[in-house]
C-alpha atoms as a PDB file:
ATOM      1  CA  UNK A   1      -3.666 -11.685   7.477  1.00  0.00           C
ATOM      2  CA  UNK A   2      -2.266  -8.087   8.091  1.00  0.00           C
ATOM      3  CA  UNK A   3       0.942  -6.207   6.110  1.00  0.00           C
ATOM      4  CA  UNK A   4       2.530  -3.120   7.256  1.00  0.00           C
ATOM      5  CA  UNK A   5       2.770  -0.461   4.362  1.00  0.00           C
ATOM      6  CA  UNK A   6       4.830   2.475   4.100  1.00  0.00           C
ATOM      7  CA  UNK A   7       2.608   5.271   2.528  1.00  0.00           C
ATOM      8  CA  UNK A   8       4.696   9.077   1.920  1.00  0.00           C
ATOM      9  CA  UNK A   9       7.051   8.155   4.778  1.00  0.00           C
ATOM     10  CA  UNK A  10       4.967   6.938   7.335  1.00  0.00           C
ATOM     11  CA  UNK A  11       4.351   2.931   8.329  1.00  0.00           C
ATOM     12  CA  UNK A  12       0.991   1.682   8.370  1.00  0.00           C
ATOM     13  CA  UNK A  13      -0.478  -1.404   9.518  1.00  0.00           C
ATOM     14  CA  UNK A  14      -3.363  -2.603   7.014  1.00  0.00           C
ATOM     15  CA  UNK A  15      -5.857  -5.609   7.586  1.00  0.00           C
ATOM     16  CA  UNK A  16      -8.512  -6.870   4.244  1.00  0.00           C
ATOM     17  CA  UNK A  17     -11.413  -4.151   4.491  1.00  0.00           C
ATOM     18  CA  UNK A  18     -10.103  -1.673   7.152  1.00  0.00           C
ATOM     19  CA  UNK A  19     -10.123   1.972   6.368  1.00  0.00           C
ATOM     20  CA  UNK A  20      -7.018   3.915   6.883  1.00  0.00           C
ATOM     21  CA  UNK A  21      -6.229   7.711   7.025  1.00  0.00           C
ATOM     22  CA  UNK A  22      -3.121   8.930   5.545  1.00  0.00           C
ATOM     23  CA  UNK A  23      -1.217  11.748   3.953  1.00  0.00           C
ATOM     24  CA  UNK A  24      -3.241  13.483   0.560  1.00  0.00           C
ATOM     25  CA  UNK A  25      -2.545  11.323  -1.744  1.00  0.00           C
ATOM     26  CA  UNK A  26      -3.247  12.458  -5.720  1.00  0.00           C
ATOM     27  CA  UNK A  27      -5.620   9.787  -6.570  1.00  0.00           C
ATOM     28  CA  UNK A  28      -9.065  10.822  -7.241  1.00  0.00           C
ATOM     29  CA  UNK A  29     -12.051   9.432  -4.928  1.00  0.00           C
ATOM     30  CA  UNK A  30     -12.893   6.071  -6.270  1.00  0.00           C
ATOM     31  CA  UNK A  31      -9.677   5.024  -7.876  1.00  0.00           C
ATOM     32  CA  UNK A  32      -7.659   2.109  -6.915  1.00  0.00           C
ATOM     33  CA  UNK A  33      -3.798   2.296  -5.787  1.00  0.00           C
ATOM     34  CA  UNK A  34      -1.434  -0.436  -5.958  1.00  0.00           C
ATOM     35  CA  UNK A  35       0.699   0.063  -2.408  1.00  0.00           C
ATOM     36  CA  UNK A  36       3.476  -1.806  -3.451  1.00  0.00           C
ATOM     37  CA  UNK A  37       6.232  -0.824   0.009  1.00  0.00           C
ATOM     38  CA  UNK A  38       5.692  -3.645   1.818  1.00  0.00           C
ATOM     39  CA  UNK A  39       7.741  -4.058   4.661  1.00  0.00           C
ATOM     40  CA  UNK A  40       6.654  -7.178   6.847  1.00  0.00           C
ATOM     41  CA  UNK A  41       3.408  -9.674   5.812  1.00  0.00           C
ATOM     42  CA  UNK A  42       1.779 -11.743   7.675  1.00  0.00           C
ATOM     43  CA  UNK A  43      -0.266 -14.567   6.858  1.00  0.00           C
ATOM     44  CA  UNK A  44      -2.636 -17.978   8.045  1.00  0.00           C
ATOM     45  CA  UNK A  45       0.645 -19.959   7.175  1.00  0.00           C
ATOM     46  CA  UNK A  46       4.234 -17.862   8.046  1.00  0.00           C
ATOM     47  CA  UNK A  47       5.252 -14.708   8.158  1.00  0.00           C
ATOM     48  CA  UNK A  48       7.910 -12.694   5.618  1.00  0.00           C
ATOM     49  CA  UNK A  49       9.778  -9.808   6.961  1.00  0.00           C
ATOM     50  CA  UNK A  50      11.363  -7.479   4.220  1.00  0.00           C
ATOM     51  CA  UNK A  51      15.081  -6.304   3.719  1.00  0.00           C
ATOM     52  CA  UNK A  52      13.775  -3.698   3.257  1.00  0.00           C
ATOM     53  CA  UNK A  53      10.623  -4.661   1.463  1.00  0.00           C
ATOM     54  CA  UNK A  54       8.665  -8.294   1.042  1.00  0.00           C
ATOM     55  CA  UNK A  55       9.784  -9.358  -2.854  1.00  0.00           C
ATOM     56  CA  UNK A  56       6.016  -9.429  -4.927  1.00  0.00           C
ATOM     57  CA  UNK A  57       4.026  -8.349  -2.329  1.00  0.00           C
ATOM     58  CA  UNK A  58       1.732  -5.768  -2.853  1.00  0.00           C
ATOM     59  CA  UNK A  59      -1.849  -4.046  -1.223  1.00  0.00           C
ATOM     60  CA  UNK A  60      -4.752  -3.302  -3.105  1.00  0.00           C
ATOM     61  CA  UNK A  61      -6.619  -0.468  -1.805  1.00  0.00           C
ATOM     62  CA  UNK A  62      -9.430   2.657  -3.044  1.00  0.00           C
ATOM     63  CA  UNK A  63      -9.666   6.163  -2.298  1.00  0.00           C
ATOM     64  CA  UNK A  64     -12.963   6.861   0.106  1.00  0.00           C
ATOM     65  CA  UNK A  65     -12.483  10.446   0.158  1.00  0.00           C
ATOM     66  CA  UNK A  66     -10.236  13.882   0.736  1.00  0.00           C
ATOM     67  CA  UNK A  67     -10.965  15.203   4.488  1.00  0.00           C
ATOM     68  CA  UNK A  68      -9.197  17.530   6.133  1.00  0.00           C
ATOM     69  CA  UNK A  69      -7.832  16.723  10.025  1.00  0.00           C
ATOM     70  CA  UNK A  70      -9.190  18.998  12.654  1.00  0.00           C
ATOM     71  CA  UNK A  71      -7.357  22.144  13.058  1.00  0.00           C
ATOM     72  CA  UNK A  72      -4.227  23.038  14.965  1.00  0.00           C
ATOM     73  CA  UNK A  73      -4.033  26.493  16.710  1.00  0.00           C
ATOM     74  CA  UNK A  74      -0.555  27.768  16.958  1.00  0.00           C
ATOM     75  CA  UNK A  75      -0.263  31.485  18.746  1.00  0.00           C
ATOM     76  CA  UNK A  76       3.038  33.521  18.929  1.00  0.00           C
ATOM     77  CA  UNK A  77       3.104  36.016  22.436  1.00  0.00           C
ATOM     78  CA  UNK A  78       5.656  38.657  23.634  1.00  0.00           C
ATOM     79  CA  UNK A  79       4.685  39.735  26.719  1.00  0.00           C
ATOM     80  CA  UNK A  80       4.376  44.082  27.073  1.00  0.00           C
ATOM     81  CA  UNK A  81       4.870  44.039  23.589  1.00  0.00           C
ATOM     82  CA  UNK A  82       1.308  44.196  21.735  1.00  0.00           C
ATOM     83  CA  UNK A  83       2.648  41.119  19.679  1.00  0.00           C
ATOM     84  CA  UNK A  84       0.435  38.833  19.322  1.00  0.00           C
ATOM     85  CA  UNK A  85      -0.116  36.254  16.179  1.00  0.00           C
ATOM     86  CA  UNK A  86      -3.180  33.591  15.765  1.00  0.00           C
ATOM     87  CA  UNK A  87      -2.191  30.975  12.975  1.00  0.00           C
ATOM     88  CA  UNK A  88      -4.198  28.163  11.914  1.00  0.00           C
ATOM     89  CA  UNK A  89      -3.769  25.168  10.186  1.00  0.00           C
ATOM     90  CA  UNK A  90      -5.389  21.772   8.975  1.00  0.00           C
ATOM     91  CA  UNK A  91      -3.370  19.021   7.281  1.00  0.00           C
ATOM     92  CA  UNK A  92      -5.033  17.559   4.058  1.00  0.00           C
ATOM     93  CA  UNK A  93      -5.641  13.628   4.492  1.00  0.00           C
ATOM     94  CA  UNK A  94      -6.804  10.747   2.193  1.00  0.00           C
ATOM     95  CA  UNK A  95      -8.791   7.740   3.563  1.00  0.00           C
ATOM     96  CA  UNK A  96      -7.622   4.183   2.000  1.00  0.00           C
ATOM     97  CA  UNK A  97     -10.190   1.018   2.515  1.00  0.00           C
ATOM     98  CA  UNK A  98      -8.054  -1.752   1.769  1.00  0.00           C
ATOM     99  CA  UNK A  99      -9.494  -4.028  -0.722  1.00  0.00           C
ATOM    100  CA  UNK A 100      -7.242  -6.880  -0.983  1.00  0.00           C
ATOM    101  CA  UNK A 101      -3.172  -8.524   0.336  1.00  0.00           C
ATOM    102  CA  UNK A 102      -1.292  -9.966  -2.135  1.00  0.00           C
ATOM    103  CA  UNK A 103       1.580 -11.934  -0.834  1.00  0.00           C
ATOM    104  CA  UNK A 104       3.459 -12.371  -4.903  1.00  0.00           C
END
């Protein structure tokens, strides 16, 4: 059984006890949260495909923890021009182990 979630604008694809990275959410480290955008589900018996989401289906999932993605260098250069800028950057992340599929 697998569902694929949209989490902050991005589609995931989520299996019972799989841990997912995705955009910070607000949700404090140990909390549950209801994903309730559920665009296609997949089950033992048939599948449902949403327009645009699956009616009463929902994912069940907990906050593991707050890391940060590795960082991403950018670097601005004019040539003969003593310009030169360093800028550095890492994107806040939230990891998701899904706890349970609920097809509604």
């Amino acid at each position: 059984m697998y569902a694929v979630v949209r989490i902050a604008g991005f589609q995931h694809v989520v299996r019972e006890g799989e841990v997912i990275t995705v955009p910070r959410l607000p949700d404090e480290p140990g909390s549950t949260v209801r994903l309730e955008e559920v665009l296609f589900l997949r089950t033992d018996k048939d599948l449902q495909v949403g327009r645009p989401l699956v009616s009463g289906a929902w994912v069940e999932a907990s906050v593991v923890d707050h890391p940060r993605a590795p960082k991403v260098m950018t670097y601005k250069f004019i040539r003969r021009e003593n310009y030169r800028r360093k800028k550095g950057h890492r994107q806040p992340l939230t990891r998701l182990k899904v706890a349970g599929i609920h097809a509604g």
